[in-house]
Protein backbone atom coordinates (compact mmCIF):
# COMPACT_ATOMS: atom_id res chain seq x y z
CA UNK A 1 -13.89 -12.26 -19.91
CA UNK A 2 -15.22 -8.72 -20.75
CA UNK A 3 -13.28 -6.31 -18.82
CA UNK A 4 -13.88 -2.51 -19.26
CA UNK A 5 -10.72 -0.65 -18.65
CA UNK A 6 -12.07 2.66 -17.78
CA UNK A 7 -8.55 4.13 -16.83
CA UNK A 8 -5.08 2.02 -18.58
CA UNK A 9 -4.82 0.26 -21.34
CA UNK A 10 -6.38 -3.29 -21.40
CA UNK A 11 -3.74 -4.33 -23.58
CA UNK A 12 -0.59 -3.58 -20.88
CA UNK A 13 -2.23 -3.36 -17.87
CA UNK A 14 0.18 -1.39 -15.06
CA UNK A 15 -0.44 -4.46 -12.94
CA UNK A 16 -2.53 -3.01 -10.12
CA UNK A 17 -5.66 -2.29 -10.58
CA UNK A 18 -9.65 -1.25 -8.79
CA UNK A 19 -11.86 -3.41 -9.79
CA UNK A 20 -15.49 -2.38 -9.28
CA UNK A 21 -19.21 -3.67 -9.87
CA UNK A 22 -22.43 -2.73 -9.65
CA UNK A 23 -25.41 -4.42 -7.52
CA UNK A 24 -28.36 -5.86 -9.61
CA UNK A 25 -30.45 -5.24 -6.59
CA UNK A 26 -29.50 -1.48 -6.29
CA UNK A 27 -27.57 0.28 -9.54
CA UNK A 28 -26.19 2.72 -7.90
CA UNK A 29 -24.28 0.82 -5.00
CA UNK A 30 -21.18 0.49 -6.32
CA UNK A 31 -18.65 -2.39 -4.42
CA UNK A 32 -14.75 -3.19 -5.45
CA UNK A 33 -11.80 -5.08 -4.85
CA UNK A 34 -7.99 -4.61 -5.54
CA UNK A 35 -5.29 -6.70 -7.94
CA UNK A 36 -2.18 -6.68 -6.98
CA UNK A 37 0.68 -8.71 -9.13
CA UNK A 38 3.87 -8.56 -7.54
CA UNK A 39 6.76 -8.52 -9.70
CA UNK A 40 8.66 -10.95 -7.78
CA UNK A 41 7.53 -14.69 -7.65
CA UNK A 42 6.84 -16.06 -4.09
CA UNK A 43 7.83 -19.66 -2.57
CA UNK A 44 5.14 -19.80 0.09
CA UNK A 45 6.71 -22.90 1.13
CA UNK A 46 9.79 -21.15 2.90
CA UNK A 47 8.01 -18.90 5.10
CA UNK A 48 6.25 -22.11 7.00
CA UNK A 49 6.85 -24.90 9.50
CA UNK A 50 8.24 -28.02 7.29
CA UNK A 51 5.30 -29.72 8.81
CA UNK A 52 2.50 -27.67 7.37
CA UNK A 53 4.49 -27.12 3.91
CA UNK A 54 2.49 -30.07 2.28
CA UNK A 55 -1.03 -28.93 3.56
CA UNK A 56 -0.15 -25.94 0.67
CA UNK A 57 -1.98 -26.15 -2.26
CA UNK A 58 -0.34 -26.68 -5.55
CA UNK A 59 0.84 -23.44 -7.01
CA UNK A 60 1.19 -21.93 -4.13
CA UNK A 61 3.94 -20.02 -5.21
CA UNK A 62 1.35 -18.02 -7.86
CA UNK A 63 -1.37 -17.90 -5.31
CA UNK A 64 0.83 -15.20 -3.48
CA UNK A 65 2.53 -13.46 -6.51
CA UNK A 66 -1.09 -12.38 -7.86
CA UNK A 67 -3.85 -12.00 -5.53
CA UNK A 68 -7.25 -10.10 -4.88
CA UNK A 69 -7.93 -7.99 -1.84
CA UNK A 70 -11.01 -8.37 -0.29
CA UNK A 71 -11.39 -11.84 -2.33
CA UNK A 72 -15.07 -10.55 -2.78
CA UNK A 73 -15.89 -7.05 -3.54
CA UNK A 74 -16.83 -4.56 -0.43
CA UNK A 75 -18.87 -1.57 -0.59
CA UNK A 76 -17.27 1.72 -1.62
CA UNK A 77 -18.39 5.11 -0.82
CA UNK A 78 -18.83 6.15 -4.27
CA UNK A 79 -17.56 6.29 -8.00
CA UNK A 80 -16.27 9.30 -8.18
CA UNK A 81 -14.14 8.26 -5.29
CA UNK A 82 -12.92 5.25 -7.08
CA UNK A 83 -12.06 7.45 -9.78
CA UNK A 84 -9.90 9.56 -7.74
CA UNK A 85 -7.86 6.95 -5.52
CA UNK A 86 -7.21 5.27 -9.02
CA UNK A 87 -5.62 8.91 -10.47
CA UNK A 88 -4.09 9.57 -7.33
CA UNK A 89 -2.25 5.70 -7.04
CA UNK A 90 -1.49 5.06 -10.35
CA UNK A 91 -3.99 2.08 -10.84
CA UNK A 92 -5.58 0.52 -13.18
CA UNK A 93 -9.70 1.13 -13.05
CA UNK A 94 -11.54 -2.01 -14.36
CA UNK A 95 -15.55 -2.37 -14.49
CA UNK A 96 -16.54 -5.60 -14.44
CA UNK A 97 -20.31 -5.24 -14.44
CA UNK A 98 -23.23 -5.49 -12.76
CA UNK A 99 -23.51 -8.62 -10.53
CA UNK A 100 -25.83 -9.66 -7.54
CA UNK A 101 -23.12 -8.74 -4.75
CA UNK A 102 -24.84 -10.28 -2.07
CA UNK A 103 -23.68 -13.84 -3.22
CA UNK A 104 -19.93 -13.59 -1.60
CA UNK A 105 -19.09 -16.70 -2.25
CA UNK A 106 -20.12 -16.61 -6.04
CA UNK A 107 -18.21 -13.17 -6.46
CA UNK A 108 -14.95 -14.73 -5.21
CA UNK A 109 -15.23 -17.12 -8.35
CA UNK A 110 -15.91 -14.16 -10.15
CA UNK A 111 -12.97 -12.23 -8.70
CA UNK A 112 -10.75 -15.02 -9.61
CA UNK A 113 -11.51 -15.27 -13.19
CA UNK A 114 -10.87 -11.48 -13.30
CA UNK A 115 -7.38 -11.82 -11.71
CA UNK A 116 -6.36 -14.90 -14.01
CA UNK A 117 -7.54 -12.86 -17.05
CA UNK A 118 -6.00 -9.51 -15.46
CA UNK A 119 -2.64 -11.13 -15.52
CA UNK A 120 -2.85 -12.88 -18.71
CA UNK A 121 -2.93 -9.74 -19.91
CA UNK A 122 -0.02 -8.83 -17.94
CA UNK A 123 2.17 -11.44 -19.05
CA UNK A 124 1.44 -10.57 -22.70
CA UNK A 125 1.12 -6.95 -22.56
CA UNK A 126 4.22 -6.33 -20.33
CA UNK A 127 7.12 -7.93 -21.86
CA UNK A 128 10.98 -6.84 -21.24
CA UNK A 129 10.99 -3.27 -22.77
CA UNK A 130 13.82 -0.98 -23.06
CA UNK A 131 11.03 2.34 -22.76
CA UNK A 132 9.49 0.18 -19.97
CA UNK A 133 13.02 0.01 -18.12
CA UNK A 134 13.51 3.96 -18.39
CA UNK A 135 10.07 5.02 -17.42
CA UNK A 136 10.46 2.48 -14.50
CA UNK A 137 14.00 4.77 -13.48
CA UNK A 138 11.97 8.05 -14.74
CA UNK A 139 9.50 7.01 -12.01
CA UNK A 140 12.17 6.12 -9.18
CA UNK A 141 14.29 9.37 -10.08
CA UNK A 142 11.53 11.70 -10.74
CA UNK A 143 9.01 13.45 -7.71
CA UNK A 144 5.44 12.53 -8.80
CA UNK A 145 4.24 13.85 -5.56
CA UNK A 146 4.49 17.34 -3.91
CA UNK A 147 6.05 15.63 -0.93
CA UNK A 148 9.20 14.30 -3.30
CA UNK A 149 7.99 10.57 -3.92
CA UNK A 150 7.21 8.73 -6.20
CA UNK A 151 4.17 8.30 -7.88
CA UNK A 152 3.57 4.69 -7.41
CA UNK A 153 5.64 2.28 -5.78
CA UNK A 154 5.02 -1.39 -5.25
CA UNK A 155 5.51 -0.59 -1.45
CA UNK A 156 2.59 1.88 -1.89
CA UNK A 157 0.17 -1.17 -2.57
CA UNK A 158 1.87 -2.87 0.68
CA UNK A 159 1.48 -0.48 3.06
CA UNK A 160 -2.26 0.46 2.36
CA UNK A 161 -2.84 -3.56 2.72
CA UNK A 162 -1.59 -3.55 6.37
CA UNK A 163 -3.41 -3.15 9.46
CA UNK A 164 -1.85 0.20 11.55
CA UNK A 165 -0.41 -1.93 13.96
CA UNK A 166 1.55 -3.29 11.25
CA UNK A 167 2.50 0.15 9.34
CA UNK A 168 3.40 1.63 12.99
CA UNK A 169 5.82 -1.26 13.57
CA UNK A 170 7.32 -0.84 10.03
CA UNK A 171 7.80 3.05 10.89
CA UNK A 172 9.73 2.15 14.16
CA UNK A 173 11.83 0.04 11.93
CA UNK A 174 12.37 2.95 9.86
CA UNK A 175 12.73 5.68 12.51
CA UNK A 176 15.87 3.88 13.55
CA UNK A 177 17.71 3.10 9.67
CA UNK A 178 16.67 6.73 9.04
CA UNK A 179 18.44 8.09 12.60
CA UNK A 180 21.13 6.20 12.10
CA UNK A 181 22.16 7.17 8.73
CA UNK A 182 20.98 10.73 9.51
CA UNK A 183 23.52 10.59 12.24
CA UNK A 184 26.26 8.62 10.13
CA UNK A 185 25.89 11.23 7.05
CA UNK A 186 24.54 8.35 4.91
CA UNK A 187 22.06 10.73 2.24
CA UNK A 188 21.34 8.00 0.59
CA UNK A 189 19.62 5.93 3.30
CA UNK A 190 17.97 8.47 4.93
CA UNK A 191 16.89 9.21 1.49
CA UNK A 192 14.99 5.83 0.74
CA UNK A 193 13.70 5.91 4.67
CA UNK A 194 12.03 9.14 4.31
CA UNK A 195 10.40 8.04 1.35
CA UNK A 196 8.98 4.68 3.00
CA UNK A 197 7.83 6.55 5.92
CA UNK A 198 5.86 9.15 3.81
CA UNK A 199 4.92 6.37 1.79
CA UNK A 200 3.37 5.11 5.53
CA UNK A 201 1.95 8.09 6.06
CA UNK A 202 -0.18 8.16 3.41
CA UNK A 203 -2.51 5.50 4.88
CA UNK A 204 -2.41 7.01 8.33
CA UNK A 205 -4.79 9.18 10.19
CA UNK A 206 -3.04 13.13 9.68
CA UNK A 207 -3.22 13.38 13.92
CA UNK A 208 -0.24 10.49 14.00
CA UNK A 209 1.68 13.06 12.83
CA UNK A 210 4.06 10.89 10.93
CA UNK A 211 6.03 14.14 9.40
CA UNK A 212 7.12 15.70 12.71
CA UNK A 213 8.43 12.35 13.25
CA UNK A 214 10.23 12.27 10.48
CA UNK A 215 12.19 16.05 10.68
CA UNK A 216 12.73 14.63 14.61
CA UNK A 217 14.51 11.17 13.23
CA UNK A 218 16.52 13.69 10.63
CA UNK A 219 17.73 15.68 13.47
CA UNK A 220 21.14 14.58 14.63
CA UNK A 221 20.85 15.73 17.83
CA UNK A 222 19.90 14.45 21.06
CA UNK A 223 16.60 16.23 21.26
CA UNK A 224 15.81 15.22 18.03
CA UNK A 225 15.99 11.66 19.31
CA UNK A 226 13.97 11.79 22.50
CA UNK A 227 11.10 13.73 20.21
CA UNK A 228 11.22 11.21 17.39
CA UNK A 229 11.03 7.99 20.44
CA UNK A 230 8.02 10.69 21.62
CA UNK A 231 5.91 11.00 18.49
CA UNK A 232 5.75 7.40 17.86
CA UNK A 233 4.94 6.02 21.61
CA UNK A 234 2.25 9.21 20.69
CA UNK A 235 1.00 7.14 17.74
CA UNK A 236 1.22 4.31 19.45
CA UNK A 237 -1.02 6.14 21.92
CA UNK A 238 -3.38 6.83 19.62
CA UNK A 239 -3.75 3.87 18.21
CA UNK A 240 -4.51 2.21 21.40
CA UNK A 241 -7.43 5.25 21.97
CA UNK A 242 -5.45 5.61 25.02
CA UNK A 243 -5.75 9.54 25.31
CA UNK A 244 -4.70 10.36 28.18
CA UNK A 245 -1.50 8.91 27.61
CA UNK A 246 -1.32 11.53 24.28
CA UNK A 247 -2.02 14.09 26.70
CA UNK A 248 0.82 13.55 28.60
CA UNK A 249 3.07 12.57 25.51
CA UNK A 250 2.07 16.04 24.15
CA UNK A 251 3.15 17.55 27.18
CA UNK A 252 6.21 15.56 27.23
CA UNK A 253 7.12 16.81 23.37
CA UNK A 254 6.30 20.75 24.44
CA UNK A 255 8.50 20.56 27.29
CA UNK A 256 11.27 18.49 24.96
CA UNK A 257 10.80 21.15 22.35
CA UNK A 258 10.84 24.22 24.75
């Protein structure tokens, strides 16, 4: 299969990648989907009832470890923003033509050819390198971003994939490992929870106001505590649309603050 890396290298692909087409029916509509092969192998069968483990299909396993998201490609608001998101993330930026994207079901089968030949590629392209293994720590020890994380992690991928409900419960997870090693001098901890939660934030709406939550876990002190519990029932709040609860949260956080 023709694939037209317009940002990697076709021949070690970073394994995530943008995958976009153009319609037949209209040039310059421009649709895409997302590859995603996760570097550790998945036994589907573990994380289901022992009854249902034999409805899975065979290969299973490899049906989680490399997967397309949306299986068919949806509508994007333009090239050029493809272009940045890819720069930005750290992905691969694959043309795969122009197809008649009205046919879902036909550009799934597409979409799966592309992934099978994506990781192919992969497989050959990527083998255990020494260079490979130090830009991998480079990346982990170095900033790539102005706010101190990485440029691309794995969990990067993962946390633009989830619904907000699911990325606020993750951050409530979070917002308690990060107070508690705040408040038992653990650097290291607080360290990697920071980085998740700005990681989070990243895919949240700016009004969640994910950083204040984060200086409020980092405080040690009691008032840091009641604001951090405040910002994210406030997100919460948001979420939900229910606004006049985030009135009264915000009232809650001035008076906490004052």
């Amino acid at each position: 299969m023709d694939l037209n890396f317009e940002r990697g290298d076709a021949n070690s692909p970073r394994g995530h990648a943008l995958v976009y087409f153009r319609d037949t029916a209209n040039p310059d509509a421009v649709s895409a989907t997302y590859l995603i092969l996760l570097p550790v192998s998945v036994d589907l069968k573990k994380y289901v009832p022992p009854f249902l483990a034999g409805q899975l299909p065979m290969g299973g396993e490899a049906d989680l470890s490399a997967f397309a998201f949306p299986p068919a490609p949806e509508p994007v608001e333009s090239y050029k923003y493809l272009v940045s998101v890819a720069e930005a993330r750290g992905d691969d930026l694959i043309f795969a033509g122009s197809k008649p994207l009205a046919d879902a079901a036909n550009m799934m089968g597409v979409i799966g050819e592309i992934l099978s030949e994506y990781g192919n590629r992969y497989r050959i392209g990527a083998p255990s390198k020494p260079e490979l293994a130090e830009s991998g720590r480079a990346a982990t020890a170095e900033p790539g971003r102005p706010d101190g994380t990485a440029e691309f992690t794995v969990d990067d991928v993962m946390y633009a994939l989830m619904s907000e409900a699911d990325q606020l419960g993750e951050l409530t997870k979070l917002t308690g490992r990060l107070r508690f090693a705040a408040e038992g001098g653990d650097h290291d901890t607080a360290g990697e929870a920071t980085a998740h939660m700005r990681a989070i934030a990243a895919h949240v709406a700016g009004n969640r106001n994910i950083d204040l939550l984060i200086d409020a876990a980092l405080d040690k002190t009691e008032v840091g505590g009641k604001l951090a519990q405040l910002y994210l029932e406030r997100a919460y709040a948001l979420y939900r649309e229910d606004y006049l609860r985030v009135k009264a949260l915000d009232d809650d956080i001035a008076r906490v603050r004052s």
